[in-house]
Protein backbone atom coordinates (compact mmCIF):
# COMPACT_ATOMS: atom_id res chain seq x y z
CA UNK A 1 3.71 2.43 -1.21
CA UNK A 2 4.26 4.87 -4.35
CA UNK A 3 3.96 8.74 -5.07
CA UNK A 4 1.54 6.63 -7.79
CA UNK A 5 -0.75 4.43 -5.57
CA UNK A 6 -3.21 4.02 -8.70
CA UNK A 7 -0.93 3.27 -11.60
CA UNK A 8 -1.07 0.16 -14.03
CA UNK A 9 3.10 -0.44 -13.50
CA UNK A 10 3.96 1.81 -10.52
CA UNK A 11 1.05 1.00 -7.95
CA UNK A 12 -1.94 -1.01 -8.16
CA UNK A 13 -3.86 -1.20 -11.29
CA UNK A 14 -6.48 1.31 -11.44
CA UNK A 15 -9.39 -1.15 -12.28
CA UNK A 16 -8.20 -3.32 -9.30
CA UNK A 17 -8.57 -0.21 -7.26
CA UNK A 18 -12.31 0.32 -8.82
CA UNK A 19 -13.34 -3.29 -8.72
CA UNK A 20 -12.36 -3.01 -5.06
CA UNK A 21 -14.26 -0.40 -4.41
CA UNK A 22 -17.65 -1.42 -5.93
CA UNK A 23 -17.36 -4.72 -4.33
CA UNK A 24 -16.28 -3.61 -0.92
CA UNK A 25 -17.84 -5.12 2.30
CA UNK A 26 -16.32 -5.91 5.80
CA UNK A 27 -16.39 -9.30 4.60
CA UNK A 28 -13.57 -8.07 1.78
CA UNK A 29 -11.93 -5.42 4.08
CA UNK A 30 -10.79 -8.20 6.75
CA UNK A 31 -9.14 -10.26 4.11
CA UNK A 32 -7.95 -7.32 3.08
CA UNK A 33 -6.19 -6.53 6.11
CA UNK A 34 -5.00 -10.15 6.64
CA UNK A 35 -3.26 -9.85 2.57
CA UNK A 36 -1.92 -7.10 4.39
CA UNK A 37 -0.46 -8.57 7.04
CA UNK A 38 -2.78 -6.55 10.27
CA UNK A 39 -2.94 -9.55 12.99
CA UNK A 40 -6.02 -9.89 15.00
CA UNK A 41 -8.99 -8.49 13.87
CA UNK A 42 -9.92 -6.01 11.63
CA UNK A 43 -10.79 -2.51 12.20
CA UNK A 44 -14.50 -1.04 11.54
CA UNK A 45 -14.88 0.22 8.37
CA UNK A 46 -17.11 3.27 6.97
CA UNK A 47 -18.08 1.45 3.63
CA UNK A 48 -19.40 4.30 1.70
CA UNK A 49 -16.66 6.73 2.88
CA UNK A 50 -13.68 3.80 2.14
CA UNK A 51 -15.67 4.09 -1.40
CA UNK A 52 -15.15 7.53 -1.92
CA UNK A 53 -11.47 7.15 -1.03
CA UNK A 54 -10.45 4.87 -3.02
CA UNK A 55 -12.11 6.24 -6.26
CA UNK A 56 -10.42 9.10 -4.86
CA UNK A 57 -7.09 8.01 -5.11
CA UNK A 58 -7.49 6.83 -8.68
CA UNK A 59 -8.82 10.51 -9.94
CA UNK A 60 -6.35 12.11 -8.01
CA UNK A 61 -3.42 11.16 -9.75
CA UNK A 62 0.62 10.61 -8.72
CA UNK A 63 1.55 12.81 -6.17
CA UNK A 64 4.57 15.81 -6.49
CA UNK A 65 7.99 13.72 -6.55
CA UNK A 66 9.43 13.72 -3.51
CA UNK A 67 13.13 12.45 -2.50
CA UNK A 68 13.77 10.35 0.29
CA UNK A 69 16.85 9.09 2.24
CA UNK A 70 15.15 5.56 2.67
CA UNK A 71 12.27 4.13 0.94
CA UNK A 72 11.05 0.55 3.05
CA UNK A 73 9.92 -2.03 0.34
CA UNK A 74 8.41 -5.28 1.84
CA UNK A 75 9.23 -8.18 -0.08
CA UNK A 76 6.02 -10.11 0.69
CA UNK A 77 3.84 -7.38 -0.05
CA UNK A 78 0.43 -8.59 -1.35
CA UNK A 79 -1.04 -5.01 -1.60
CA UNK A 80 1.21 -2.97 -3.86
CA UNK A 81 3.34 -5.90 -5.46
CA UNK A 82 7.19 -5.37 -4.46
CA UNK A 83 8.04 -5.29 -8.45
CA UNK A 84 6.02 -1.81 -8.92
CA UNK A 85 7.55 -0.77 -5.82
CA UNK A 86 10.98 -0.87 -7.39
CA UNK A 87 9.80 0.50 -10.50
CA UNK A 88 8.66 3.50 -8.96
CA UNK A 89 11.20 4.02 -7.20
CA UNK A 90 13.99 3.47 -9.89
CA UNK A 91 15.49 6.95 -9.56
CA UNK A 92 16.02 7.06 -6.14
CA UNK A 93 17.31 2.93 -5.96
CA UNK A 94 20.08 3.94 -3.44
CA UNK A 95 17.14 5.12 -0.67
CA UNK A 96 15.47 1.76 -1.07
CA UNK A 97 15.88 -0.77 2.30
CA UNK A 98 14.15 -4.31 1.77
CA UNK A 99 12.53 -5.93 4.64
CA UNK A 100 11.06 -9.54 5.04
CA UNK A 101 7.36 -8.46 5.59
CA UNK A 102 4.27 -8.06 4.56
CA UNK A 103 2.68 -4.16 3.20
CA UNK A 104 2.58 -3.76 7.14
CA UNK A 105 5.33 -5.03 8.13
CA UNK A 106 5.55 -3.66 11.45
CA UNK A 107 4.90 -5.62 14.43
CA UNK A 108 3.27 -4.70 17.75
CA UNK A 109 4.59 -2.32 20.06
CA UNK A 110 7.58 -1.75 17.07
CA UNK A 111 8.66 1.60 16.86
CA UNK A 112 10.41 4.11 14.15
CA UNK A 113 14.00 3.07 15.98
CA UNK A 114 13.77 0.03 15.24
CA UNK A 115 13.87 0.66 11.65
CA UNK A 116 16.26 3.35 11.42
């Protein structure tokens, strides 16, 4: 993700994020999921309170900057695309760490260790 999840270069484009939410259904969230790369099936989802969130998250704005010592970027990423990643991320490029997944790229039973 980004310190800008709703951002037209550095996230996902804030009309995406609105379209999404007025046309939200479980139907929608499970493909959602799969895009995101969650195996088996989806969670349970409040509808009207996943609403709220994610017109939340556009009025909200970026959050505070905030430097890292790694930043994970999947490089199949079908969520936030990989390119917006980078851009947001531009001044701290020696934190970021590529890996060959999806948004979540982690796999069952994978822990923190693993990654660090």
């Amino acid at each position: 993700g980004t310190l800008s999840p709703a951002h037209e270069e550095k996230g996902i484009a804030p009309d995406l994020i609105r379209a999404t939410a007025e046309n939200l259904s479980e139907d929608n969230f499970a493909r959602f999921c799969r895009r995101a790369g969650l195996k088996g099936p989806a969670p349970g989802i409040d509808i009207a309170t996943a609403r709220t969130e994610l017109h939340t998250i556009i009025q909200r704005g970026p959050a505070p900057d905030t430097a890292f010592d790694r930043i994970w970027i999947p490089r199949r990423d079908r969520v936030i695309p990989p390119q917006a990643q980078e851009l947001a991320w531009a001044s701290q490029h020696q934190a970021i760490r590529h890996v060959p997944g999806p948004h979540i790229p982690f796999g069952t039973g994978q822990s923190w260790a693993e990654w660090l």
